[in-house]
PDB file of N, CA and C in Angstrom:
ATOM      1  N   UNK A   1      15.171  54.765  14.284  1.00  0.00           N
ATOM      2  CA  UNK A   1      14.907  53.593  13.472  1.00  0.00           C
ATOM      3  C   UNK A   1      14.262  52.528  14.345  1.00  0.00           C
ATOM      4  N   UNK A   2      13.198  52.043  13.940  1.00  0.00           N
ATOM      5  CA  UNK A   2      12.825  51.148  15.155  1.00  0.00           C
ATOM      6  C   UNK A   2      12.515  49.154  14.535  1.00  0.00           C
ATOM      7  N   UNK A   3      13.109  48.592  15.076  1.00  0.00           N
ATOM      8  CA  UNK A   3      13.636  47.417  14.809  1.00  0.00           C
ATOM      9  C   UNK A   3      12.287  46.479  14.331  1.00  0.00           C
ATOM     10  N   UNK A   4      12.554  45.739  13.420  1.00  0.00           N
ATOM     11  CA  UNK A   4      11.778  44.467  12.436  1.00  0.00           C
ATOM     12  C   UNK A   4      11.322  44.073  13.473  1.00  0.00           C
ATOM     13  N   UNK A   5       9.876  43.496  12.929  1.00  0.00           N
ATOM     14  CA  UNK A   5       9.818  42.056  13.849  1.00  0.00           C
ATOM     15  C   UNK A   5       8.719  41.171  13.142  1.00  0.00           C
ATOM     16  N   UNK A   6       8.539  40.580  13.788  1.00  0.00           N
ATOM     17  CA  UNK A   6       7.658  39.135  12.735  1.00  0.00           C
ATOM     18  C   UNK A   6       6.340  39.174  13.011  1.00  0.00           C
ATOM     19  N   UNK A   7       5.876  39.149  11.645  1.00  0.00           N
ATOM     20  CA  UNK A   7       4.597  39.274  11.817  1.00  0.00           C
ATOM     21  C   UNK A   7       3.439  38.477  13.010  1.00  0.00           C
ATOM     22  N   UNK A   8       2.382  39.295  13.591  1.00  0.00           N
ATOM     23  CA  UNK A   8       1.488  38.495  14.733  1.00  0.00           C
ATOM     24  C   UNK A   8       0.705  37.465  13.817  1.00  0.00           C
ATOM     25  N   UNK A   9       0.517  36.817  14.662  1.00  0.00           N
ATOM     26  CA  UNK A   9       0.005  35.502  14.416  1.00  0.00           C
ATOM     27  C   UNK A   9      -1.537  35.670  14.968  1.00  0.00           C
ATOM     28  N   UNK A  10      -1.631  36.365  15.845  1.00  0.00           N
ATOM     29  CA  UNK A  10      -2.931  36.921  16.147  1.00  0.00           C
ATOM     30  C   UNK A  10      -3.071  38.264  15.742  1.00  0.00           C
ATOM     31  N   UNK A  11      -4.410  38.196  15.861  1.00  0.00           N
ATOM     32  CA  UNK A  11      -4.645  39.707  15.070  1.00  0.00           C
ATOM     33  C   UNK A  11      -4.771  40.670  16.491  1.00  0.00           C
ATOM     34  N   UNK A  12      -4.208  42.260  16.368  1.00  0.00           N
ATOM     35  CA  UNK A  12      -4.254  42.960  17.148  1.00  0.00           C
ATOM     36  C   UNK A  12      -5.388  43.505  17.816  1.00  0.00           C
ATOM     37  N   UNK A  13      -6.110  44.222  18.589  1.00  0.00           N
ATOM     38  CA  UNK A  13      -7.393  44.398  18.747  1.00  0.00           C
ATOM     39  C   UNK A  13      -8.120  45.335  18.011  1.00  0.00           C
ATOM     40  N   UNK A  14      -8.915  46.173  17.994  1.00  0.00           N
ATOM     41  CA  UNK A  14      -9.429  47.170  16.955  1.00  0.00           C
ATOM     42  C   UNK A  14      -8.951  48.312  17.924  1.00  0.00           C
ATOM     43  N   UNK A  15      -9.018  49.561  17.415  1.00  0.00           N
ATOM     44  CA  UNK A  15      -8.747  50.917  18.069  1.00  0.00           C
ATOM     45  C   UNK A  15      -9.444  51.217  18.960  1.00  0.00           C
ATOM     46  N   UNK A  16      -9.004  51.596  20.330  1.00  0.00           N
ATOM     47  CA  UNK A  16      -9.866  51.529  21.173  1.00  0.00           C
ATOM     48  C   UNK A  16     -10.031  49.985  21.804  1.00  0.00           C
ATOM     49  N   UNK A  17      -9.829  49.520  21.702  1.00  0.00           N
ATOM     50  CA  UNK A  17     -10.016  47.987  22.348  1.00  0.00           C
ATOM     51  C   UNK A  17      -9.195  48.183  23.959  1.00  0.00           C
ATOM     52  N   UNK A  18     -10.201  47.667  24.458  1.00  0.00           N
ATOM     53  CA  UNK A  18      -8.613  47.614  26.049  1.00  0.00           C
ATOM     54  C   UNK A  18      -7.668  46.065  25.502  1.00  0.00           C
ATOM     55  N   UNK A  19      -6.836  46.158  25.796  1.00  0.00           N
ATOM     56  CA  UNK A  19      -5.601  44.772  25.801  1.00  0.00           C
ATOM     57  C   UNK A  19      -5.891  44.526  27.238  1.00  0.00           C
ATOM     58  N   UNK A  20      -5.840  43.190  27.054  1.00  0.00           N
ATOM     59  CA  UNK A  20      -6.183  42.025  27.983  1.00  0.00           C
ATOM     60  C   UNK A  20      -4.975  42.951  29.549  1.00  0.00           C
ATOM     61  N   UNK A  21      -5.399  42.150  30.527  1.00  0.00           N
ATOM     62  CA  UNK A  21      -4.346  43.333  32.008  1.00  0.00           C
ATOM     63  C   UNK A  21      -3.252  41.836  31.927  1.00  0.00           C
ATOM     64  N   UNK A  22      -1.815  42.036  31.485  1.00  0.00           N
ATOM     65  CA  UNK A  22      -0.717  41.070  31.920  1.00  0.00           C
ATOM     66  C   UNK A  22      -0.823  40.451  33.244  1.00  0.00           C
ATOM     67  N   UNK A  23      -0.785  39.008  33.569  1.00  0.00           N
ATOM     68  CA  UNK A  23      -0.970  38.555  34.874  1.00  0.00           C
ATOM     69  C   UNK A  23       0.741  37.744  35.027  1.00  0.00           C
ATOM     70  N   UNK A  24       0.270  37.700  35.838  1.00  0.00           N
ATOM     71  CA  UNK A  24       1.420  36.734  36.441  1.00  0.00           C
ATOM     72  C   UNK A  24       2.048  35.457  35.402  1.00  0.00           C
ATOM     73  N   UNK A  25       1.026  34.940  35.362  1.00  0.00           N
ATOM     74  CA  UNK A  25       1.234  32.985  34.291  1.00  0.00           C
ATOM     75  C   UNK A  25       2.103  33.707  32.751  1.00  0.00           C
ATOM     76  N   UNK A  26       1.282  35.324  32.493  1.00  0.00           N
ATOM     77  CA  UNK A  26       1.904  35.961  30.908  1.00  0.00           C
ATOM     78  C   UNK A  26       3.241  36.606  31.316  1.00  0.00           C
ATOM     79  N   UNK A  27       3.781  36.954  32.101  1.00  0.00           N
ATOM     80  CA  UNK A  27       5.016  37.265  32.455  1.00  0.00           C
ATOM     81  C   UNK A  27       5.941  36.545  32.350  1.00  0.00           C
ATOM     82  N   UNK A  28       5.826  35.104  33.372  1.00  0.00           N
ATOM     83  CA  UNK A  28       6.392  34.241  33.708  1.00  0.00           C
ATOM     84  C   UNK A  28       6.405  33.227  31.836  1.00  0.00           C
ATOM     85  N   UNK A  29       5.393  33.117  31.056  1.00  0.00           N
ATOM     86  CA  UNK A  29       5.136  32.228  29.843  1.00  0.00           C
ATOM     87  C   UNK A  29       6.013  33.397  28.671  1.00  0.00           C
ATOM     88  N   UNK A  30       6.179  34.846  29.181  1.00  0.00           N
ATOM     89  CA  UNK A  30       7.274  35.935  28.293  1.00  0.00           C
ATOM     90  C   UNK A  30       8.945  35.296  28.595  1.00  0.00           C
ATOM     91  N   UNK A  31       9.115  34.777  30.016  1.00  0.00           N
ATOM     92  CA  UNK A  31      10.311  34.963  30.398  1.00  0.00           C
ATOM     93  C   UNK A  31      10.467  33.771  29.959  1.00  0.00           C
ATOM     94  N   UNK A  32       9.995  32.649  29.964  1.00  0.00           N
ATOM     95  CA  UNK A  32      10.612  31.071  29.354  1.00  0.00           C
ATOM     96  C   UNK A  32      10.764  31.236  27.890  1.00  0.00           C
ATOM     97  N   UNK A  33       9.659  31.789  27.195  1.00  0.00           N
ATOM     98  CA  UNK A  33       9.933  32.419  25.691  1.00  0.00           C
ATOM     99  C   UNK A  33      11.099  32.714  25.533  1.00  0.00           C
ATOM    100  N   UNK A  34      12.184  33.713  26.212  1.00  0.00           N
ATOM    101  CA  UNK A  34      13.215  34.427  25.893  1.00  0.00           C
ATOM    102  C   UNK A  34      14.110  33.984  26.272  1.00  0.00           C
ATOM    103  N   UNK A  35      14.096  32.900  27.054  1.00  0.00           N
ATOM    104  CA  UNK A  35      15.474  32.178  27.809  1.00  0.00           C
ATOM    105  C   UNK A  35      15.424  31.418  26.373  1.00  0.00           C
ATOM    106  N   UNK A  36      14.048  30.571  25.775  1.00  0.00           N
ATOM    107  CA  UNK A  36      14.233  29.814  24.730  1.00  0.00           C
ATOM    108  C   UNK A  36      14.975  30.309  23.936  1.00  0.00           C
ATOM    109  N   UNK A  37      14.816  31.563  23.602  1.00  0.00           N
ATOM    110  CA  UNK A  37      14.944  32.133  22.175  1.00  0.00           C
ATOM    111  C   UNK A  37      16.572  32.155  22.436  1.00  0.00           C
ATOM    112  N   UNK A  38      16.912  32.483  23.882  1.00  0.00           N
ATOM    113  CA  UNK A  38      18.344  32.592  23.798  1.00  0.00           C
ATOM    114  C   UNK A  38      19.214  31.874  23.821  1.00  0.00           C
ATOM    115  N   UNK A  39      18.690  30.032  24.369  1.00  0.00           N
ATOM    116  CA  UNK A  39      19.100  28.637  24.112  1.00  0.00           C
ATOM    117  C   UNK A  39      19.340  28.564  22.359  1.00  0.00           C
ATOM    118  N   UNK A  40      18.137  29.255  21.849  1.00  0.00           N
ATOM    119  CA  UNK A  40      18.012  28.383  20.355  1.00  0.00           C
ATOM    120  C   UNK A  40      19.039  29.813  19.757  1.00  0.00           C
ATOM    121  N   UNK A  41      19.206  30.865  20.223  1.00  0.00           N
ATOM    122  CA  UNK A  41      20.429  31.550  19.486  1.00  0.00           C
ATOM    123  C   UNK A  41      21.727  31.458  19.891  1.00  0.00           C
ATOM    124  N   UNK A  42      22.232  30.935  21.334  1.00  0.00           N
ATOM    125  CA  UNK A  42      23.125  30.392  21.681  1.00  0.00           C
ATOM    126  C   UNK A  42      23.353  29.105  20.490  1.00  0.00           C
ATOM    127  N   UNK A  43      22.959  28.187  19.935  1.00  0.00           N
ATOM    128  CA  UNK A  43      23.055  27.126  19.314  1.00  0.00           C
ATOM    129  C   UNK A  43      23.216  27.750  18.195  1.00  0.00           C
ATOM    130  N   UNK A  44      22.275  28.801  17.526  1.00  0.00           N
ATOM    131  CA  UNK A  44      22.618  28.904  16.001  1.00  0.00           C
ATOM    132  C   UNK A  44      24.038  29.671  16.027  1.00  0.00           C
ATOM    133  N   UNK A  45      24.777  30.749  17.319  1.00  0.00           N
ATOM    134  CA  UNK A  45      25.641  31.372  17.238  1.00  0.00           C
ATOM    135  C   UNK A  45      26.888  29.938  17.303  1.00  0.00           C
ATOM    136  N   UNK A  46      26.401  29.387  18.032  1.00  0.00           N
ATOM    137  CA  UNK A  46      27.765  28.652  18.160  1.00  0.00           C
ATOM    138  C   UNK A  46      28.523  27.462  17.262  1.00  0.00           C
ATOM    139  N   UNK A  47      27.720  27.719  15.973  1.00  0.00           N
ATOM    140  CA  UNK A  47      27.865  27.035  14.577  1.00  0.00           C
ATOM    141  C   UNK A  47      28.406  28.097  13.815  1.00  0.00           C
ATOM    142  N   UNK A  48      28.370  29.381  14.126  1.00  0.00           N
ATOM    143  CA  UNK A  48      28.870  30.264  13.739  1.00  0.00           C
ATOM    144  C   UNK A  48      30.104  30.437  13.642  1.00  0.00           C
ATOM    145  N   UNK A  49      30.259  29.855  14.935  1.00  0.00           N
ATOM    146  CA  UNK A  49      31.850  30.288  15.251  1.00  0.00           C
ATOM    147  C   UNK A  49      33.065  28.801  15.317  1.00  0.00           C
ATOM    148  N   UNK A  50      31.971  27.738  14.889  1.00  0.00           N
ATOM    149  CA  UNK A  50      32.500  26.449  15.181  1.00  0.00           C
ATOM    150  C   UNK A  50      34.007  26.440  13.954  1.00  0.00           C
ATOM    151  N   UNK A  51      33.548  26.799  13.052  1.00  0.00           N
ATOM    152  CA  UNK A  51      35.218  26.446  12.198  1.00  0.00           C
ATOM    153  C   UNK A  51      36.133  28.000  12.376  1.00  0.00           C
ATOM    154  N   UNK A  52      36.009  28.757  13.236  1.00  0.00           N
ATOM    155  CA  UNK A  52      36.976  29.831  13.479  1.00  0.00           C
ATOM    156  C   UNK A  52      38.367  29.290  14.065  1.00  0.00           C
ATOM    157  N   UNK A  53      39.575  29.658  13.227  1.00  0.00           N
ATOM    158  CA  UNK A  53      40.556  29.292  14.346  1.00  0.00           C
ATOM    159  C   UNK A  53      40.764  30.337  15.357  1.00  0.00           C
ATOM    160  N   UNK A  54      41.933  29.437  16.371  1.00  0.00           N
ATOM    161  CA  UNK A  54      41.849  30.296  17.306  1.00  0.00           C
ATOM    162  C   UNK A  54      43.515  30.662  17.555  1.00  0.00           C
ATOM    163  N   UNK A  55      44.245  31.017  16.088  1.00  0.00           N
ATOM    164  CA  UNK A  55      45.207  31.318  16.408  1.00  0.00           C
ATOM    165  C   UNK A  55      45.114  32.976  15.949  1.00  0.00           C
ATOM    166  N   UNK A  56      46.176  33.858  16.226  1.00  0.00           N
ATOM    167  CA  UNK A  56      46.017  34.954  16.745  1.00  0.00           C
ATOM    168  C   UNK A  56      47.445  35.543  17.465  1.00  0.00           C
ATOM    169  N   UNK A  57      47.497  36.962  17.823  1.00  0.00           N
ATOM    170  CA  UNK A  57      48.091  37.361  18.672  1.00  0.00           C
ATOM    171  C   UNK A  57      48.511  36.615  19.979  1.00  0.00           C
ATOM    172  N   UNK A  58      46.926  36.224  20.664  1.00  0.00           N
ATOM    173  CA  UNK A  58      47.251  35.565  21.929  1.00  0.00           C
ATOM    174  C   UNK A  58      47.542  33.922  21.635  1.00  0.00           C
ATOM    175  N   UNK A  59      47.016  33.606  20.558  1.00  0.00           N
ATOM    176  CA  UNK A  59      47.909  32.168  20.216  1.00  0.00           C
ATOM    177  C   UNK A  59      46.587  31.076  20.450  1.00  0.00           C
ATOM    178  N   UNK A  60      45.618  32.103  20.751  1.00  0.00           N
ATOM    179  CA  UNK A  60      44.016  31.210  21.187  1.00  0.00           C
ATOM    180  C   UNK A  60      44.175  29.869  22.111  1.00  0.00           C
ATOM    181  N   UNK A  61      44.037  28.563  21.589  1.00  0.00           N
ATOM    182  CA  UNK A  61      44.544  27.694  22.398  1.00  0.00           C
ATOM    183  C   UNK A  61      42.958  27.250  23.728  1.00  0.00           C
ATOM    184  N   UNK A  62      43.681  26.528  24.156  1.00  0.00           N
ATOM    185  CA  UNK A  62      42.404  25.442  24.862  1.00  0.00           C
ATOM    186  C   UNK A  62      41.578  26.799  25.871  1.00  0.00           C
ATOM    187  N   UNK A  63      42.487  27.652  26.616  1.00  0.00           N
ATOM    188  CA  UNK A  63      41.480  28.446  27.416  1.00  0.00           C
ATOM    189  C   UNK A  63      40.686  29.474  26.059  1.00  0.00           C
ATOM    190  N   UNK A  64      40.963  29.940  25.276  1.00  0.00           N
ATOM    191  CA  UNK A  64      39.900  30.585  23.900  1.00  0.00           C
ATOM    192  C   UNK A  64      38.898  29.693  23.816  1.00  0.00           C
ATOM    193  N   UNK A  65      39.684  28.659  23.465  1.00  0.00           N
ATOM    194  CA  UNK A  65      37.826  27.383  23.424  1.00  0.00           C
ATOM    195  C   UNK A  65      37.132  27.393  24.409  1.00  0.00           C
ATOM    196  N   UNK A  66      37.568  27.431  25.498  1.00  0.00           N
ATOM    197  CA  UNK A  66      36.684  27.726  26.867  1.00  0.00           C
ATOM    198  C   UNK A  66      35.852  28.361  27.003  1.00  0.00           C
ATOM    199  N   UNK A  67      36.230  29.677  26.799  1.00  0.00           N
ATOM    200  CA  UNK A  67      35.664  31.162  26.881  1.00  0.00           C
ATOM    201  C   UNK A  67      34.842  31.623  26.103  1.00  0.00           C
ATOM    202  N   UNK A  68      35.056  30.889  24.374  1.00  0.00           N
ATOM    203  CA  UNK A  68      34.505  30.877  23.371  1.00  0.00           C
ATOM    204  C   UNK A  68      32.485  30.984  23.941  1.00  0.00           C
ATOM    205  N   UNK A  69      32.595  29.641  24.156  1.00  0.00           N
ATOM    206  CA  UNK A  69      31.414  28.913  24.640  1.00  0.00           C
ATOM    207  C   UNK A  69      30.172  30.250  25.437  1.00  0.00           C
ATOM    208  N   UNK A  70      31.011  30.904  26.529  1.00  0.00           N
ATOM    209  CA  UNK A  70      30.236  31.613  27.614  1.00  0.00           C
ATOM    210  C   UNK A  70      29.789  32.822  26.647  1.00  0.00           C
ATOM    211  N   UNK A  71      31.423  34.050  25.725  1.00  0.00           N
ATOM    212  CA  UNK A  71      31.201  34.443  24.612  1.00  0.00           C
ATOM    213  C   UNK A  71      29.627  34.532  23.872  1.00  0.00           C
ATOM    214  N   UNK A  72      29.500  33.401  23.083  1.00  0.00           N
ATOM    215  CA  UNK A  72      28.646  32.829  22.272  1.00  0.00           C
ATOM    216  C   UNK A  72      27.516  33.109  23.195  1.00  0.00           C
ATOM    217  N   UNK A  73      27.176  32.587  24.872  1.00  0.00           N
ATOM    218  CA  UNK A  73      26.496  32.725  25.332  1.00  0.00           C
ATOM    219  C   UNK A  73      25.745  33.927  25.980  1.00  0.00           C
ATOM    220  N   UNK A  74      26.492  35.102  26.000  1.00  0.00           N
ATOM    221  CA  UNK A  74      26.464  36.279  26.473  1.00  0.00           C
ATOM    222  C   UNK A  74      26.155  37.144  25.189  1.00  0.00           C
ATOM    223  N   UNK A  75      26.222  36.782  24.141  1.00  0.00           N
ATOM    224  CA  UNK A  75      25.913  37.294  22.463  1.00  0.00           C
ATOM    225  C   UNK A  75      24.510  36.970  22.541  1.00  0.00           C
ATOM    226  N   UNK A  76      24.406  35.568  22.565  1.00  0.00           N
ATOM    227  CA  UNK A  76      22.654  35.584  22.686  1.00  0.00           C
ATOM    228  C   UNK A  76      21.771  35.905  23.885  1.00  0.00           C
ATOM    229  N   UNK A  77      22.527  35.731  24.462  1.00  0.00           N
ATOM    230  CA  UNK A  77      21.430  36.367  25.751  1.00  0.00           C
ATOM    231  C   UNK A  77      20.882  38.080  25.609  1.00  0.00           C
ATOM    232  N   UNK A  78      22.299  38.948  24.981  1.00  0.00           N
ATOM    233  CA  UNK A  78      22.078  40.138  24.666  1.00  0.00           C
ATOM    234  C   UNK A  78      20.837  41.000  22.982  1.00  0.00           C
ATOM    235  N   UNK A  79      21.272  39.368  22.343  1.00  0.00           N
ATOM    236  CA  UNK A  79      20.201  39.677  21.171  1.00  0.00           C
ATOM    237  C   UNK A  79      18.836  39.424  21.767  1.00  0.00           C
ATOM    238  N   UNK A  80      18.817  38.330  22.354  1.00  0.00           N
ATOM    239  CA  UNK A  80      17.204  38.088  22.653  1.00  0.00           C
ATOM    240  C   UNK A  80      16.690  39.354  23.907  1.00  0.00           C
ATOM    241  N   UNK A  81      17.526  39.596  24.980  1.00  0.00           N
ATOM    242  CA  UNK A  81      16.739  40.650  25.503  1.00  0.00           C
ATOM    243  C   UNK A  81      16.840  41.704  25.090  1.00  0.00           C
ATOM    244  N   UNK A  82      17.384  42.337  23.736  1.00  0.00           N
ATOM    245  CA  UNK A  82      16.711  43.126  23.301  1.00  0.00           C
ATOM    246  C   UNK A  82      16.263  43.336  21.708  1.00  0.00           C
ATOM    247  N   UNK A  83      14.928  42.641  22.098  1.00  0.00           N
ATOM    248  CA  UNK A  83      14.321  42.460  20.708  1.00  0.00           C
ATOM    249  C   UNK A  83      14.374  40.857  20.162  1.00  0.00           C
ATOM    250  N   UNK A  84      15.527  40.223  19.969  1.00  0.00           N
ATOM    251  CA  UNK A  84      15.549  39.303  19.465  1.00  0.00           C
ATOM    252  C   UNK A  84      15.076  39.317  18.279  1.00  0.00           C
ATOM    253  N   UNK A  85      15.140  37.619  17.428  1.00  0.00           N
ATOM    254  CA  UNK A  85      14.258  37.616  16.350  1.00  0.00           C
ATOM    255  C   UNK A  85      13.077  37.023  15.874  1.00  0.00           C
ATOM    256  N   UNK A  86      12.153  37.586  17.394  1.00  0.00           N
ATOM    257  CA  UNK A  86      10.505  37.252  16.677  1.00  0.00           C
ATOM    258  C   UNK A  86      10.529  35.872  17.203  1.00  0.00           C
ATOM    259  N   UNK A  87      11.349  35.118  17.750  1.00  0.00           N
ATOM    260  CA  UNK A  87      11.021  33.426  17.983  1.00  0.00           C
ATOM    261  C   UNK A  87      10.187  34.031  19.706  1.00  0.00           C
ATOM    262  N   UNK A  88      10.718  34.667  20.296  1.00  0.00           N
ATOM    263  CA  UNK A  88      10.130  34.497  21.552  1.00  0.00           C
ATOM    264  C   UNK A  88       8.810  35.299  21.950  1.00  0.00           C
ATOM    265  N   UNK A  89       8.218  35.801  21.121  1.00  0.00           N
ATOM    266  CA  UNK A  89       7.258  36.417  20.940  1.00  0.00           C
ATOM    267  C   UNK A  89       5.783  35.291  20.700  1.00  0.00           C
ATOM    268  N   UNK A  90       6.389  34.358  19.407  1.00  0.00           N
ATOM    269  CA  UNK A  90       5.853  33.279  19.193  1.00  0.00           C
ATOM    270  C   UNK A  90       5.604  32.528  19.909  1.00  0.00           C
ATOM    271  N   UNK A  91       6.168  31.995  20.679  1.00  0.00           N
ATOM    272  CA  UNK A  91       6.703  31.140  21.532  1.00  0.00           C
ATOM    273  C   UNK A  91       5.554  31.546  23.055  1.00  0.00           C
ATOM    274  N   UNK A  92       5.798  32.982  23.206  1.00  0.00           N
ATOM    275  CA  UNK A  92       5.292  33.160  24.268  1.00  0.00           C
ATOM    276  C   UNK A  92       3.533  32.756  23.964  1.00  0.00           C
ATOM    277  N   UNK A  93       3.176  33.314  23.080  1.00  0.00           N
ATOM    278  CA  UNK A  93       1.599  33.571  22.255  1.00  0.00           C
ATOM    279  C   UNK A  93       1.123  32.022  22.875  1.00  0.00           C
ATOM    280  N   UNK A  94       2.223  31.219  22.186  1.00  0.00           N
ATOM    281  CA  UNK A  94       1.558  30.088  22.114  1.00  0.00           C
ATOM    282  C   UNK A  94       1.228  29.010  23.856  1.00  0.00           C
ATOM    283  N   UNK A  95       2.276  29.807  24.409  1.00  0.00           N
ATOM    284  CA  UNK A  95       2.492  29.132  26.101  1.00  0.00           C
ATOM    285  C   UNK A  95       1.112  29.760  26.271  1.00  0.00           C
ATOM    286  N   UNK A  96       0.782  30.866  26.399  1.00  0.00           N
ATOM    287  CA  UNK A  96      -0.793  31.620  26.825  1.00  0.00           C
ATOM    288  C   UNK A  96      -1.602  30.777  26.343  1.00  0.00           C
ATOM    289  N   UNK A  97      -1.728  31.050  24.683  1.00  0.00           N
ATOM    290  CA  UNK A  97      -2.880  29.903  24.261  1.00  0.00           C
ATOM    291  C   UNK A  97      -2.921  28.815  25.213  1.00  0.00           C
ATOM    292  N   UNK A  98      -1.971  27.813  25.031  1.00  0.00           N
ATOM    293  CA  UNK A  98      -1.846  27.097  26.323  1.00  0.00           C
ATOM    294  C   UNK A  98      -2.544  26.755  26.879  1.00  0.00           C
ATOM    295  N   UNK A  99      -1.834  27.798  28.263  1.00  0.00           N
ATOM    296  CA  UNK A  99      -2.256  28.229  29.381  1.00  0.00           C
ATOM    297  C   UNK A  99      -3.938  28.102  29.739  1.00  0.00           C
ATOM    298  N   UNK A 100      -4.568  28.856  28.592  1.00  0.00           N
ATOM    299  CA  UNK A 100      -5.671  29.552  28.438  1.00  0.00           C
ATOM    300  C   UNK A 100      -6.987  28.329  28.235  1.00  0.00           C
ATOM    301  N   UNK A 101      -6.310  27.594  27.120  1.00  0.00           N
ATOM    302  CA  UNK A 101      -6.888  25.837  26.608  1.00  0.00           C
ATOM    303  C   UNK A 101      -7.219  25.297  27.630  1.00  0.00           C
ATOM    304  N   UNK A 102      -6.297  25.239  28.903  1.00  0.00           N
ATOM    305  CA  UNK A 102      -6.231  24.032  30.152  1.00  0.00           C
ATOM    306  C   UNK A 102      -6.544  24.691  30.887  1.00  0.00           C
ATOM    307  N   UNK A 103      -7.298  25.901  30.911  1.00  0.00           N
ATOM    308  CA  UNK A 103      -7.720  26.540  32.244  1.00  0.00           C
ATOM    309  C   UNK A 103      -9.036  26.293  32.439  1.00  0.00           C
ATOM    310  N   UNK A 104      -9.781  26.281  30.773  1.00  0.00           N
ATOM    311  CA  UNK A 104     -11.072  26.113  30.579  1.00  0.00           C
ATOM    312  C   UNK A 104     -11.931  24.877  31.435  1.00  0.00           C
TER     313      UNK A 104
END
């Protein structure tokens, strides 16, 4: 099964086309993309979980709220590197454009 993703915003090349050779600035403008994507899913996860109580077996309590936080943070870090949803893809396109604008 191979996973959704959001439609390009640019159009792909024709068949046969070479794709541009990845440099350095598109690597580095992929990896800020995906830290984003995992800031902005860290935030939507952690509204998620904001009215959960935290009573329970272990009785939850101030160290659960603690832990909660990193939790939440280790959830999105794991959605966005693999695959995510389409924000850091965007995101990246547009750092290149960028990039590409101010090089001229």
């Amino acid at each position: 099964m191979t996973p959704l993703s959001a439609p390009s915003a640019t159009p792909l090349p024709a068949t046969g086309a070479a794709l541009p050779a990845p440099t350095p600035d598109h690597a580095r403008a992929a990896q800020q993309a995906q830290e984003f994507e995992s800031v902005f899913l860290s935030t939507m996860l952690s509204q998620m979980f904001a009215g959960l109580e935290t009573d329970g077996p272990f009785h939850g309590g101030h160290a659960e709220q603690q832990f909660r936080g990193f939790l939440v943070e280790e959830y999105a870090n794991a959605i966005a590197q693999s695959g995510g949803i389409g924000l850091a893809d965007a995101v990246a396109r547009e750092l290149i454009a960028i990039q590409e604008e101010s090089g001229k």
